[in-house]
Protein backbone atom coordinates (compact mmCIF):
# COMPACT_ATOMS: atom_id res chain seq x y z
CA UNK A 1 -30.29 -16.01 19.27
CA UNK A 2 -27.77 -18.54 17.50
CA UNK A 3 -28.22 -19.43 13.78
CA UNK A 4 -31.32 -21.34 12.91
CA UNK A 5 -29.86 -25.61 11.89
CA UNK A 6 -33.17 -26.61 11.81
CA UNK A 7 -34.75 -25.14 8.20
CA UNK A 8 -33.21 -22.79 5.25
CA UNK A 9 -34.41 -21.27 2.68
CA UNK A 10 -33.57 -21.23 -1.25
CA UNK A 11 -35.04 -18.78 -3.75
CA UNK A 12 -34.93 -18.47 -7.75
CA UNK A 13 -36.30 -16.90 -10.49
CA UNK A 14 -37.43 -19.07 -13.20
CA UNK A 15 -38.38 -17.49 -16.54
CA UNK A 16 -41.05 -20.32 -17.21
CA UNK A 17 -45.07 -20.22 -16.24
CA UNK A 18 -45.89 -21.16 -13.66
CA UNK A 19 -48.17 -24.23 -14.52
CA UNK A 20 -44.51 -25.50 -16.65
CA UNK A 21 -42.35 -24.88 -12.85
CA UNK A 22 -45.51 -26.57 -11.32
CA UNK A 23 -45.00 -30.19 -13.02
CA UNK A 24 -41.66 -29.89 -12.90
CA UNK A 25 -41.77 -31.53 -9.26
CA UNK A 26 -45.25 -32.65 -9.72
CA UNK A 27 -44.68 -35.14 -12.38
CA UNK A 28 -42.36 -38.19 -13.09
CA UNK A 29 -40.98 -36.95 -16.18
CA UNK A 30 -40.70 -33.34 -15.20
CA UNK A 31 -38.84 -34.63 -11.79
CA UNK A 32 -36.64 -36.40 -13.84
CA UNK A 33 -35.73 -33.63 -16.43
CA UNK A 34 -33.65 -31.99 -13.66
CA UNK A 35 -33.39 -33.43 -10.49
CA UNK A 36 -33.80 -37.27 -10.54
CA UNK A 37 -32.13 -40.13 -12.33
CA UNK A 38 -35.75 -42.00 -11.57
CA UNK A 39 -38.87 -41.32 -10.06
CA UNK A 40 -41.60 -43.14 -8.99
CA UNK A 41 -44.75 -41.55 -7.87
CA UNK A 42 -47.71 -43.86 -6.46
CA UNK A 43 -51.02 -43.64 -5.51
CA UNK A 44 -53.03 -46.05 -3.63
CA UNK A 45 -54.28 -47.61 -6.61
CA UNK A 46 -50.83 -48.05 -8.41
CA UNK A 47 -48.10 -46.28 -9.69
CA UNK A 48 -48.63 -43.15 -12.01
CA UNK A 49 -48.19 -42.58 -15.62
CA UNK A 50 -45.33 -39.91 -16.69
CA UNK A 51 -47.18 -37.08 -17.18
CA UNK A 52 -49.63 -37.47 -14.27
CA UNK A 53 -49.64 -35.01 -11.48
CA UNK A 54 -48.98 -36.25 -7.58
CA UNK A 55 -51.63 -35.77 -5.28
CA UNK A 56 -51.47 -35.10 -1.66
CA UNK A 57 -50.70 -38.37 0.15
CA UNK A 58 -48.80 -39.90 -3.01
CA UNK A 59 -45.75 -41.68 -2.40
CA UNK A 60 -42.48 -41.60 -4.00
CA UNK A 61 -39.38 -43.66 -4.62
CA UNK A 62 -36.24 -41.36 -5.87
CA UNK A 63 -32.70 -41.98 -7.32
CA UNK A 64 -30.46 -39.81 -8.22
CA UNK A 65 -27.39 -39.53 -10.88
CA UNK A 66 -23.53 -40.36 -8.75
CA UNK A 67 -25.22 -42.52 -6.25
CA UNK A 68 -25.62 -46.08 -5.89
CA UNK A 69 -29.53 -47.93 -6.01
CA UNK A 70 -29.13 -48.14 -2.42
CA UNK A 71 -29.44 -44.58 -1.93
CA UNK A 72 -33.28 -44.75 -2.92
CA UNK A 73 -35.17 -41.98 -0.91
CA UNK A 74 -38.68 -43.00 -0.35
CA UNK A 75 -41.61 -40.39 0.99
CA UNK A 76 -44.73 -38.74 0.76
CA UNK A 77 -46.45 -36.17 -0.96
CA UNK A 78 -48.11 -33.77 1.85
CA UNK A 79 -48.82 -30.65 -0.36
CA UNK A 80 -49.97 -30.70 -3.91
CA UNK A 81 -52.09 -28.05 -5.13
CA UNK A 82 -52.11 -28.20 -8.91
CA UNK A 83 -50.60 -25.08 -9.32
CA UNK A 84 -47.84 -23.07 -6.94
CA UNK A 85 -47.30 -25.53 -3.97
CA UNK A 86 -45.76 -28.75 -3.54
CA UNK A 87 -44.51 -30.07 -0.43
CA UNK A 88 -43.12 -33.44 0.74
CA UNK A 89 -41.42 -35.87 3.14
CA UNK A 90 -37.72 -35.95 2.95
CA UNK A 91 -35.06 -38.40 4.35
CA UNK A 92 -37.68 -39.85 6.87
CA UNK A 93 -36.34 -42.02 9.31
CA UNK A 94 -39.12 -42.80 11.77
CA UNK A 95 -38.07 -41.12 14.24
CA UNK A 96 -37.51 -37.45 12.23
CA UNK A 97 -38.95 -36.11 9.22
CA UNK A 98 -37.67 -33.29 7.53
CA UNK A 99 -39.86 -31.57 5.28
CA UNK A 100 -39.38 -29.45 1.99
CA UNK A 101 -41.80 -26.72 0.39
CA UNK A 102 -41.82 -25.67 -2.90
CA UNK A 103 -43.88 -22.39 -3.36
CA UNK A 104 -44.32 -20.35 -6.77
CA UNK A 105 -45.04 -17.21 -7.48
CA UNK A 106 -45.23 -14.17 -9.32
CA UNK A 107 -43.30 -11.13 -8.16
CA UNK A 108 -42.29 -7.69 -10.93
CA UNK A 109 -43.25 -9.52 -13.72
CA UNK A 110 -41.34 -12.97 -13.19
CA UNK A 111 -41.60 -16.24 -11.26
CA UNK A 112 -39.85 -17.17 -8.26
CA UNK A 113 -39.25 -20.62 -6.89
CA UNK A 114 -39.02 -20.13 -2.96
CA UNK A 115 -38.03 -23.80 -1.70
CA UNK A 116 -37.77 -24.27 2.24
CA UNK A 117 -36.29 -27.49 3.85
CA UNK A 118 -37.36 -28.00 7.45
CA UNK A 119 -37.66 -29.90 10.69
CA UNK A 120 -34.37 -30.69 9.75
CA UNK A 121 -32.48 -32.66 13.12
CA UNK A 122 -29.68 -30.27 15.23
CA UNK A 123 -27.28 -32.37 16.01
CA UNK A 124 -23.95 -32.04 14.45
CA UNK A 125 -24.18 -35.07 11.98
CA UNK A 126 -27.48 -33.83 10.85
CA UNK A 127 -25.95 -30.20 10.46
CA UNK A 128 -22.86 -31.39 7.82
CA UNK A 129 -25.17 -33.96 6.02
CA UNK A 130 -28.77 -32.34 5.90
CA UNK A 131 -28.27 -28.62 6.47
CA UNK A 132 -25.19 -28.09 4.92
CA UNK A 133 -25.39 -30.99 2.65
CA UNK A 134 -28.75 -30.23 1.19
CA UNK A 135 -28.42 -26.49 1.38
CA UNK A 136 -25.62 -27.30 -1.10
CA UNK A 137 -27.60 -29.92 -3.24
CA UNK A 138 -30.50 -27.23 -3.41
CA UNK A 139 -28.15 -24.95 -4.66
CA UNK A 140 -27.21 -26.84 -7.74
CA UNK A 141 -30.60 -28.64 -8.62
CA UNK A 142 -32.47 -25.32 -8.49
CA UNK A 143 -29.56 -23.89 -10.94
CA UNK A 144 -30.11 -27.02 -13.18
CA UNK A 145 -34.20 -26.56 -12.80
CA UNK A 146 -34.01 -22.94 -14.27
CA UNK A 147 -31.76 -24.20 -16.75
CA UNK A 148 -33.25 -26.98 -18.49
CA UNK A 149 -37.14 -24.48 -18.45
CA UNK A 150 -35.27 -21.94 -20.09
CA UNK A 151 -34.45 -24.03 -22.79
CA UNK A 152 -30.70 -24.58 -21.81
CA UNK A 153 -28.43 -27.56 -21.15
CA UNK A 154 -28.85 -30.66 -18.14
CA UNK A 155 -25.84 -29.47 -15.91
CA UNK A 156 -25.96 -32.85 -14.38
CA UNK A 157 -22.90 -34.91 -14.38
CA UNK A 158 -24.37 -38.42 -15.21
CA UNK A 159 -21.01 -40.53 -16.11
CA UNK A 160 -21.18 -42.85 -13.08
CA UNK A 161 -17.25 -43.15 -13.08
CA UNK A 162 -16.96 -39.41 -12.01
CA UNK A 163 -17.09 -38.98 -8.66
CA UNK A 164 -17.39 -36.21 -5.78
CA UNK A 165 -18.59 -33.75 -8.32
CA UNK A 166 -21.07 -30.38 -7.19
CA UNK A 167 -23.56 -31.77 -10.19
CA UNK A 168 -24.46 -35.15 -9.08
C-alpha cells in the first residue's frame, strides 16, 4: 500500500490545561492569539462575543497574517465538546470538504494536542497545496500555539511587506 494523501496527522505537547488549549480554538480571541489575524465565529442568532465558546454547527469566517482579505476561509464547526475536541470544516468547496480534528489529552503527566486533517482530495494539486501545504502550516501554527500558552513570544510574522515567510 502507497502513502496515505488523503489525511495526516500532527501531535504536540502543550504545557497548558487543558480547559486553557480547549479555548484556544474554541474562542475568537484565543483563535486569534496564535493562529488567526481575525476570526469570526457565528451562531444562528448572530455573531459571538470574544470569549464565547463555538458550538457544534457554528460558523466561521478566518483571515490570516501574509495573505490578502480575499483569502477568507469560511466553515463550520462539526465538533465542539467544551473540553478536549474540536473539529471543523476546512477549505470547503462544494464539491470536497476536508476536515480537521483537534483532540486533547493527557498522557505521563502532560497534554498533548493530536490534530488530524482529513478527506483531504488526491489529486496532485490537492497533494502540493493541502497535504503538503497544510502539513507545513500545521507545523508552524502548532509551534506558535505552544508558544504563546507557555507564556512565550507570537512567532508570527505580521509585517504585511514580508513575504513567502514559514510564519505567516
Amino acid at each position: 500500500m502507497g502513502y496515505d494523501w488523503s489525511s495526516f496527522t500532527k501531535n504536540i505537547t502543550v504545557n497548558a490545561p487543558v480547559a486553557n488549549i480547549y479555548r484556544a480554538f474554541a474562542t475568537i480571541k484565543g483563535i486569534e492569539s496564535w493562529f488567526l489575524r481575525s476570526s469570526v465565529y457565528s451562531k444562528v442568532e448572530g455573531v459571538l462575543l470574544p470569549d464565547e465558546m463555538v458550538k457544534e454547527n457554528d460558523t466561521y469566517s478566518w483571515l490570516w497574517y501574509g495573505y490578502p482579505d480575499e483569502v477568507n476561509e469560511k466553515g463550520t464547526i462539526l465538533k465542539a465538546n467544551g473540553r478536549d475536541l474540536f473539529e471543523f470544516t476546512f477549505n470547503s468547496n462544494g464539491t470536497n470538504e476536508m476536515r480537521v480534528s483537534v483532540s486533547i489529552r493527557e498522557e505521563e503527566g502532560g497534554r498533548i494536542v493530536h490534530l488530524r486533517q482529513y478527506n483531504i482530495p488526491t489529486d496532485e494539486e490537492s497533494k502540493h497545496n493541502f497535504h503538503i501545504g497544510c502539513t507545513t502550516g500545521w507545523t508552524f501554527y502548532l509551534a506558535n500555539l505552544k508558544s504563546i500558552l507557555e507564556g512565550g513570544i507570537d512567532l508570527r510574522n505580521k509585517n504585511p511587506s514580508i513575504k513567502n515567510v514559514i510564519n505567516s
